[in-house]
C-alpha atoms as a PDB file:
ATOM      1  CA  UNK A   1      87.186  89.924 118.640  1.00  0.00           C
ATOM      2  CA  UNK A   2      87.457  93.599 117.001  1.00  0.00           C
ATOM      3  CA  UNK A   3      88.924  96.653 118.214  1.00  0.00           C
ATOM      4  CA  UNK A   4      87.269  99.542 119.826  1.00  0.00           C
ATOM      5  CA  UNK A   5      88.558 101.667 116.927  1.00  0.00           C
ATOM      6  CA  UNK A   6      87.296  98.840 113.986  1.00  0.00           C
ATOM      7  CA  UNK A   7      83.782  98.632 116.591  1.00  0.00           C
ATOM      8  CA  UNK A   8      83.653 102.720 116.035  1.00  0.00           C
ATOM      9  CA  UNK A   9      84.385 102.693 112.109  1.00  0.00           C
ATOM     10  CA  UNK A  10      81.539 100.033 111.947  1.00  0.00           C
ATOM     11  CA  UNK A  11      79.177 101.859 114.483  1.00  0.00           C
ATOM     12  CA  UNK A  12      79.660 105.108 111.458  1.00  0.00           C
ATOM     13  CA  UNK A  13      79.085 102.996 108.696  1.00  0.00           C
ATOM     14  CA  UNK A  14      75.950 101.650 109.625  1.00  0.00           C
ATOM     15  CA  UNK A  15      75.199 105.058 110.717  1.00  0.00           C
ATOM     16  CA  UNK A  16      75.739 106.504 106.856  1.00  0.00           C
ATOM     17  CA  UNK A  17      74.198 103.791 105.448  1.00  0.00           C
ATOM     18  CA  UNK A  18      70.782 104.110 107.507  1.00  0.00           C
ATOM     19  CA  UNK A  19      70.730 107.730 106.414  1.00  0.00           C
ATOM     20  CA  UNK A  20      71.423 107.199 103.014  1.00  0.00           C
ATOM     21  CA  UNK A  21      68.802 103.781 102.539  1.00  0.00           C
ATOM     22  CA  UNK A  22      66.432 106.588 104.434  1.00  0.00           C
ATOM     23  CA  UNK A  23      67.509 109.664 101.870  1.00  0.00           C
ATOM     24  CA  UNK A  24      67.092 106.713  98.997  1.00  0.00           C
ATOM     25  CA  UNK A  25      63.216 106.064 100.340  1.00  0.00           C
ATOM     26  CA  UNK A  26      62.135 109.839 100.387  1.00  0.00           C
ATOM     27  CA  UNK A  27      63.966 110.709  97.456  1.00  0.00           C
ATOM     28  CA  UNK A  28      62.697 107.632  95.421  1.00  0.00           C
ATOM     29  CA  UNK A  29      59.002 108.113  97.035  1.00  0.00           C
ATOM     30  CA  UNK A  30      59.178 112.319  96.014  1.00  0.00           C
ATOM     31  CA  UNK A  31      60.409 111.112  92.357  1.00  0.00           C
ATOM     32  CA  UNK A  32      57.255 108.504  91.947  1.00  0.00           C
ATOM     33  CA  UNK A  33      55.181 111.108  93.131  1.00  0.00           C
ATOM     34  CA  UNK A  34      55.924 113.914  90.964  1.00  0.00           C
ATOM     35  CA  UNK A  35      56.853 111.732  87.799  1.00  0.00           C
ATOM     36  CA  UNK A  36      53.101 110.780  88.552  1.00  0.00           C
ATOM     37  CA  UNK A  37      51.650 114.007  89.224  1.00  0.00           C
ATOM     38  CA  UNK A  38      53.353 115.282  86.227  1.00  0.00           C
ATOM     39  CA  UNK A  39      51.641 112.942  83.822  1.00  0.00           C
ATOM     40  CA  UNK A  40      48.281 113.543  85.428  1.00  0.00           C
ATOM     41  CA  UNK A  41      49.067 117.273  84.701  1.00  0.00           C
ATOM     42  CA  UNK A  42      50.099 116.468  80.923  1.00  0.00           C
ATOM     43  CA  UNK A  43      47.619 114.082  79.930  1.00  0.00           C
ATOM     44  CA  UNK A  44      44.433 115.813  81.842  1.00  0.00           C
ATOM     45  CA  UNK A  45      44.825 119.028  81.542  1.00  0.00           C
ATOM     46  CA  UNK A  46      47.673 119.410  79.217  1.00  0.00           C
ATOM     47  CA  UNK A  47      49.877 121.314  81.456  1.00  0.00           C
ATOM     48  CA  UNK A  48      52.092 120.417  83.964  1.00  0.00           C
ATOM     49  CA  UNK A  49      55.273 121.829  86.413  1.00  0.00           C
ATOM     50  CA  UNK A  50      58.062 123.457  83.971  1.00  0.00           C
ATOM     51  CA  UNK A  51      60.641 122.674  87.109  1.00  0.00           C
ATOM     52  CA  UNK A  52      59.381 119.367  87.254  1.00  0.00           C
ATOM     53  CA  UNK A  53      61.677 117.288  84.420  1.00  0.00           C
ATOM     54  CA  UNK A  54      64.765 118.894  85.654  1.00  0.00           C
ATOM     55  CA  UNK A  55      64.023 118.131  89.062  1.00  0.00           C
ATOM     56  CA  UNK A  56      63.234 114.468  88.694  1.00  0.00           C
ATOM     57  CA  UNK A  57      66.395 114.188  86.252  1.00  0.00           C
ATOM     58  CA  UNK A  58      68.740 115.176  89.404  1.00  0.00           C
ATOM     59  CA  UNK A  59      66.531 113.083  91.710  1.00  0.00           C
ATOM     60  CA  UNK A  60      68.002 110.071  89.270  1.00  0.00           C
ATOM     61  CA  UNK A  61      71.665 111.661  90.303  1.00  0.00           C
ATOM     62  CA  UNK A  62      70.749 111.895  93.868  1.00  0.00           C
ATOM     63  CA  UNK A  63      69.427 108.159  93.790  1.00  0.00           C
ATOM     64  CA  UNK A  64      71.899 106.458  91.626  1.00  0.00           C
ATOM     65  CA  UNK A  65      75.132 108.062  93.511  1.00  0.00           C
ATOM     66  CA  UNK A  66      72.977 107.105  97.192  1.00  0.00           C
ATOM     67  CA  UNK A  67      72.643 103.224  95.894  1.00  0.00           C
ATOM     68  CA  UNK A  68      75.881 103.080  95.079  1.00  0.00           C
ATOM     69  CA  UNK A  69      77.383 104.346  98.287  1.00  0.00           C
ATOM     70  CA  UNK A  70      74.354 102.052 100.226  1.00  0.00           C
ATOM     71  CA  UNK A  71      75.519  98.720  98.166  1.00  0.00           C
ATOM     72  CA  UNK A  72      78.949  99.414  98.598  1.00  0.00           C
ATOM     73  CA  UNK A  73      78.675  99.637 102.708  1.00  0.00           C
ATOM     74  CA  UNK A  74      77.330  96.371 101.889  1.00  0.00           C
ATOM     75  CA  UNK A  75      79.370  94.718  99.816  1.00  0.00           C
ATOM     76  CA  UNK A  76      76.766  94.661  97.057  1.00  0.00           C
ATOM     77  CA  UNK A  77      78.713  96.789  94.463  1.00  0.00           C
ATOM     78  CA  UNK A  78      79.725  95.439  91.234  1.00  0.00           C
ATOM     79  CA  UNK A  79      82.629  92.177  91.118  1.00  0.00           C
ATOM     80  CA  UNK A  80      83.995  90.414  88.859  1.00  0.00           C
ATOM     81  CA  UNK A  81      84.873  87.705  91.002  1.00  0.00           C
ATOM     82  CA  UNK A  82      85.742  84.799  88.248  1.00  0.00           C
ATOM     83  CA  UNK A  83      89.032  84.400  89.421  1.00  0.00           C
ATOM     84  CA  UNK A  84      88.830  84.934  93.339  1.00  0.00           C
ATOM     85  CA  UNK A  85      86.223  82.391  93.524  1.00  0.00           C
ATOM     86  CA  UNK A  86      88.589  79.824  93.208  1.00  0.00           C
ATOM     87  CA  UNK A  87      91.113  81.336  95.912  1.00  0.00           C
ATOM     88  CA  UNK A  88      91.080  80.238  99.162  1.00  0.00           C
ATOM     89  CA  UNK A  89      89.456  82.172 101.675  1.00  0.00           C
ATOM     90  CA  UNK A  90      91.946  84.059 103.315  1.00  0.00           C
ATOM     91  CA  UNK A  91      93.196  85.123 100.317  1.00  0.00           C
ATOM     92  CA  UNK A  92      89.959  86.255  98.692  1.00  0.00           C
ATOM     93  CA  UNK A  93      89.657  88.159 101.643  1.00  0.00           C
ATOM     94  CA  UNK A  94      93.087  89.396 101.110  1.00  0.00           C
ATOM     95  CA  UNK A  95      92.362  89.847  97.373  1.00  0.00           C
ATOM     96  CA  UNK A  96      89.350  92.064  97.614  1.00  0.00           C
ATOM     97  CA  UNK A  97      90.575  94.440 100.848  1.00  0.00           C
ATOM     98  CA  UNK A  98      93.763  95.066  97.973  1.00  0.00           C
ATOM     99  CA  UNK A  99      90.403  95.942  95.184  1.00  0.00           C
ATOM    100  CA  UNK A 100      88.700  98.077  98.162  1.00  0.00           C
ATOM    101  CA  UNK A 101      91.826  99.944  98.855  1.00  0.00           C
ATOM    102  CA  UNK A 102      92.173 100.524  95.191  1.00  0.00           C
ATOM    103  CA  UNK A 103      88.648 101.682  95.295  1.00  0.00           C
ATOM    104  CA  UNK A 104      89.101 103.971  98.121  1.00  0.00           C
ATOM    105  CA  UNK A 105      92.020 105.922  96.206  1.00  0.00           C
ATOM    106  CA  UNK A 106      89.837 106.261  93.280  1.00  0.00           C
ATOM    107  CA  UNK A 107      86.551 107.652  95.090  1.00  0.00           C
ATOM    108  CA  UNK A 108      89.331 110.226  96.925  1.00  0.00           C
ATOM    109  CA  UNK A 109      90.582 111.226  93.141  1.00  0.00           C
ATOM    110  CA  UNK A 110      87.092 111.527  92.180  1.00  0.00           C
ATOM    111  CA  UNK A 111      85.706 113.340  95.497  1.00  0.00           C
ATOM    112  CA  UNK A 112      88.292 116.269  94.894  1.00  0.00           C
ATOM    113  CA  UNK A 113      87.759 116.419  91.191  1.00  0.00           C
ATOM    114  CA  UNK A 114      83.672 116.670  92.149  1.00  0.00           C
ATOM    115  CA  UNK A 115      84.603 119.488  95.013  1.00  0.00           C
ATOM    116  CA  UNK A 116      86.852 121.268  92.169  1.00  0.00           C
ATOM    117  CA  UNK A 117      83.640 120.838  89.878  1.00  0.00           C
ATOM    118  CA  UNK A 118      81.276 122.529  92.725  1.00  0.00           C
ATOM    119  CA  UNK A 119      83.344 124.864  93.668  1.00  0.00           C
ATOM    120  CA  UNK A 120      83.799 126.372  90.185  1.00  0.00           C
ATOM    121  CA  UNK A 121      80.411 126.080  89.624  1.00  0.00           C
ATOM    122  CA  UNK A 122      79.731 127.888  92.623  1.00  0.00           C
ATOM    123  CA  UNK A 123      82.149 130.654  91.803  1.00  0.00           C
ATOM    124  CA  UNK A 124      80.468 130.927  88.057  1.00  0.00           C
ATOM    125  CA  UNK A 125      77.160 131.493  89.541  1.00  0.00           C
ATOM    126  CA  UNK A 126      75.280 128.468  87.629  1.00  0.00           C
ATOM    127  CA  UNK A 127      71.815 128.020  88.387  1.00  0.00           C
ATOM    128  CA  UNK A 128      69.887 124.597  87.699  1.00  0.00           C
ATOM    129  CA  UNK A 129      66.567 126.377  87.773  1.00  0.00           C
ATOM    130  CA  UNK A 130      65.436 130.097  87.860  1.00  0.00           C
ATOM    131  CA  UNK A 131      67.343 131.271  90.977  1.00  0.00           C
ATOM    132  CA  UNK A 132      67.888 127.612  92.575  1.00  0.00           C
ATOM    133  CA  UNK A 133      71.976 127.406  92.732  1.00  0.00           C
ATOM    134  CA  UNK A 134      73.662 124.539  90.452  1.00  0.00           C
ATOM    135  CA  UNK A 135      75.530 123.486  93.527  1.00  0.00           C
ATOM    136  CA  UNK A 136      72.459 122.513  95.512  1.00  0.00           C
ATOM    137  CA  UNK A 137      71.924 119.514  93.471  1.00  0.00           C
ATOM    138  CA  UNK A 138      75.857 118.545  92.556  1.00  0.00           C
ATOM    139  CA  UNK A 139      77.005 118.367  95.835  1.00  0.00           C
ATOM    140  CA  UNK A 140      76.063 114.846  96.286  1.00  0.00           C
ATOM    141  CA  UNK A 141      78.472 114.258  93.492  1.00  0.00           C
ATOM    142  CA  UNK A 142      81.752 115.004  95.998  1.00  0.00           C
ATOM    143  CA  UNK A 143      79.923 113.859  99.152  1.00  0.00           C
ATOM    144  CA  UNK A 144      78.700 110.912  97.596  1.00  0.00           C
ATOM    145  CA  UNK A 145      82.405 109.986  96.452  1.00  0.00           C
ATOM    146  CA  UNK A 146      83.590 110.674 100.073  1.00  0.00           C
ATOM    147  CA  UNK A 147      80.942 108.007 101.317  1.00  0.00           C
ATOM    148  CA  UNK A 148      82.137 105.807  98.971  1.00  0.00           C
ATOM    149  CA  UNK A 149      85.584 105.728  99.710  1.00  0.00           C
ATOM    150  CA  UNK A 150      84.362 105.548 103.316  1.00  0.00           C
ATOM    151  CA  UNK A 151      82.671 102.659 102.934  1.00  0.00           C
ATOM    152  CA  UNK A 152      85.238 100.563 100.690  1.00  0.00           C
ATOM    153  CA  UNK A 153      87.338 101.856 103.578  1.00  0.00           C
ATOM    154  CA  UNK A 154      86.071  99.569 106.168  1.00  0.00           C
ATOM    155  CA  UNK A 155      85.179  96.641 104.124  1.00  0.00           C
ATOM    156  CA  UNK A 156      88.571  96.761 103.394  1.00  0.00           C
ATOM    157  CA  UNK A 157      89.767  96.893 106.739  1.00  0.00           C
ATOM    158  CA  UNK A 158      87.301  94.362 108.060  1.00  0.00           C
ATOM    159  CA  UNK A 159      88.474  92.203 105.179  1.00  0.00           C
ATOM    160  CA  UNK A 160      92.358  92.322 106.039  1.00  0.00           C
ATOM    161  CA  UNK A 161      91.463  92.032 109.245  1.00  0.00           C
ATOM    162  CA  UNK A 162      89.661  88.911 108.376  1.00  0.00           C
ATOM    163  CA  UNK A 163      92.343  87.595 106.262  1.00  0.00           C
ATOM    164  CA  UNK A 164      94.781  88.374 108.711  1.00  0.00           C
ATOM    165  CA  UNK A 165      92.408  85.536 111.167  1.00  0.00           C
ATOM    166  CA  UNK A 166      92.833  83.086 108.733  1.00  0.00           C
ATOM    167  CA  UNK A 167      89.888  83.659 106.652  1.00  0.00           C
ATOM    168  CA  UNK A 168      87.202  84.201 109.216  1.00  0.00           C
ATOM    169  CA  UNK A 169      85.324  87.326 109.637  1.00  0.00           C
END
């Protein structure tokens, strides 16, 4: 049986996750689409959208950082799991909420060094395109830290808890 507050921290996750496997769909569908559209442009009539490369190359930013945060509210993220494999359960479970914790403090680092980044970037005044602010398109770099921590944050809790059971979830 969980907790009302563990119930809660799952109800958010899957909350952030359906957003962000929703963000990954338009994004990804607005990239094909205008990576296509530009190569119409190019080959047919031998022009095309100057905005258009930078664009798409942020798009990849946007999409990459998104994945990441989706597969790790889903335990999909990159393991190396030679050794646990061969633990028994309830300390695999144990074992990996101690790598998700770990996780957790390095997505925090790397959230305020990303909000430091933005920030100064801000202040500067750097544009990505003509008049279009730099910030616009790095602050999924701090936010998308911040989801990540949030979501090694309750795997890791719902894994200690597990282990905690005896290795049932």
């Amino acid at each position: 049986m969980r907790s009302d507050g563990m119930k809660i921290l799952l109800k958010i996750d899957r909350a952030f996750a359906s957003v962000e496997g929703a963000l990954l769909i338009l994004l990804l569908s607005v990239m094909i689409l205008l990576a296509f559209v530009q190569v119409v442009l190019r080959n047919a009539f031998h022009e095309g959208f100057i905005w258009a490369d930078i664009l798409l190359r942020h798009l990849v930013l946007w999409i990459g950082i998104l994945g990441a945060a989706l597969a790790a509210s889903q335990q999909r993220h990159i393991t190396v799991d030679a050794l646990t494999r061969f633990l028994p359960p309830r300390l695999r479970l144990g074992v990996l909420a101690f790598a998700q914790l770990f996780a957790v403090a390095v997505c925090v680092v790397l959230a305020d060094a990303a909000v430091t980044f933005v920030r100064n970037d801000l202040a500067f005044g750097s544009t990505v395109y003509g008049e279009v602010p730099a910030w616009t398109s790095q602050i999924i770099i701090p936010v998308g830290f911040a989801l990540l921590a949030f979501h090694f944050l309750v795997r890791a809790l719902e894994n200690a808890v597990a282990a905690y059971r005896g290795g049932e979830r």
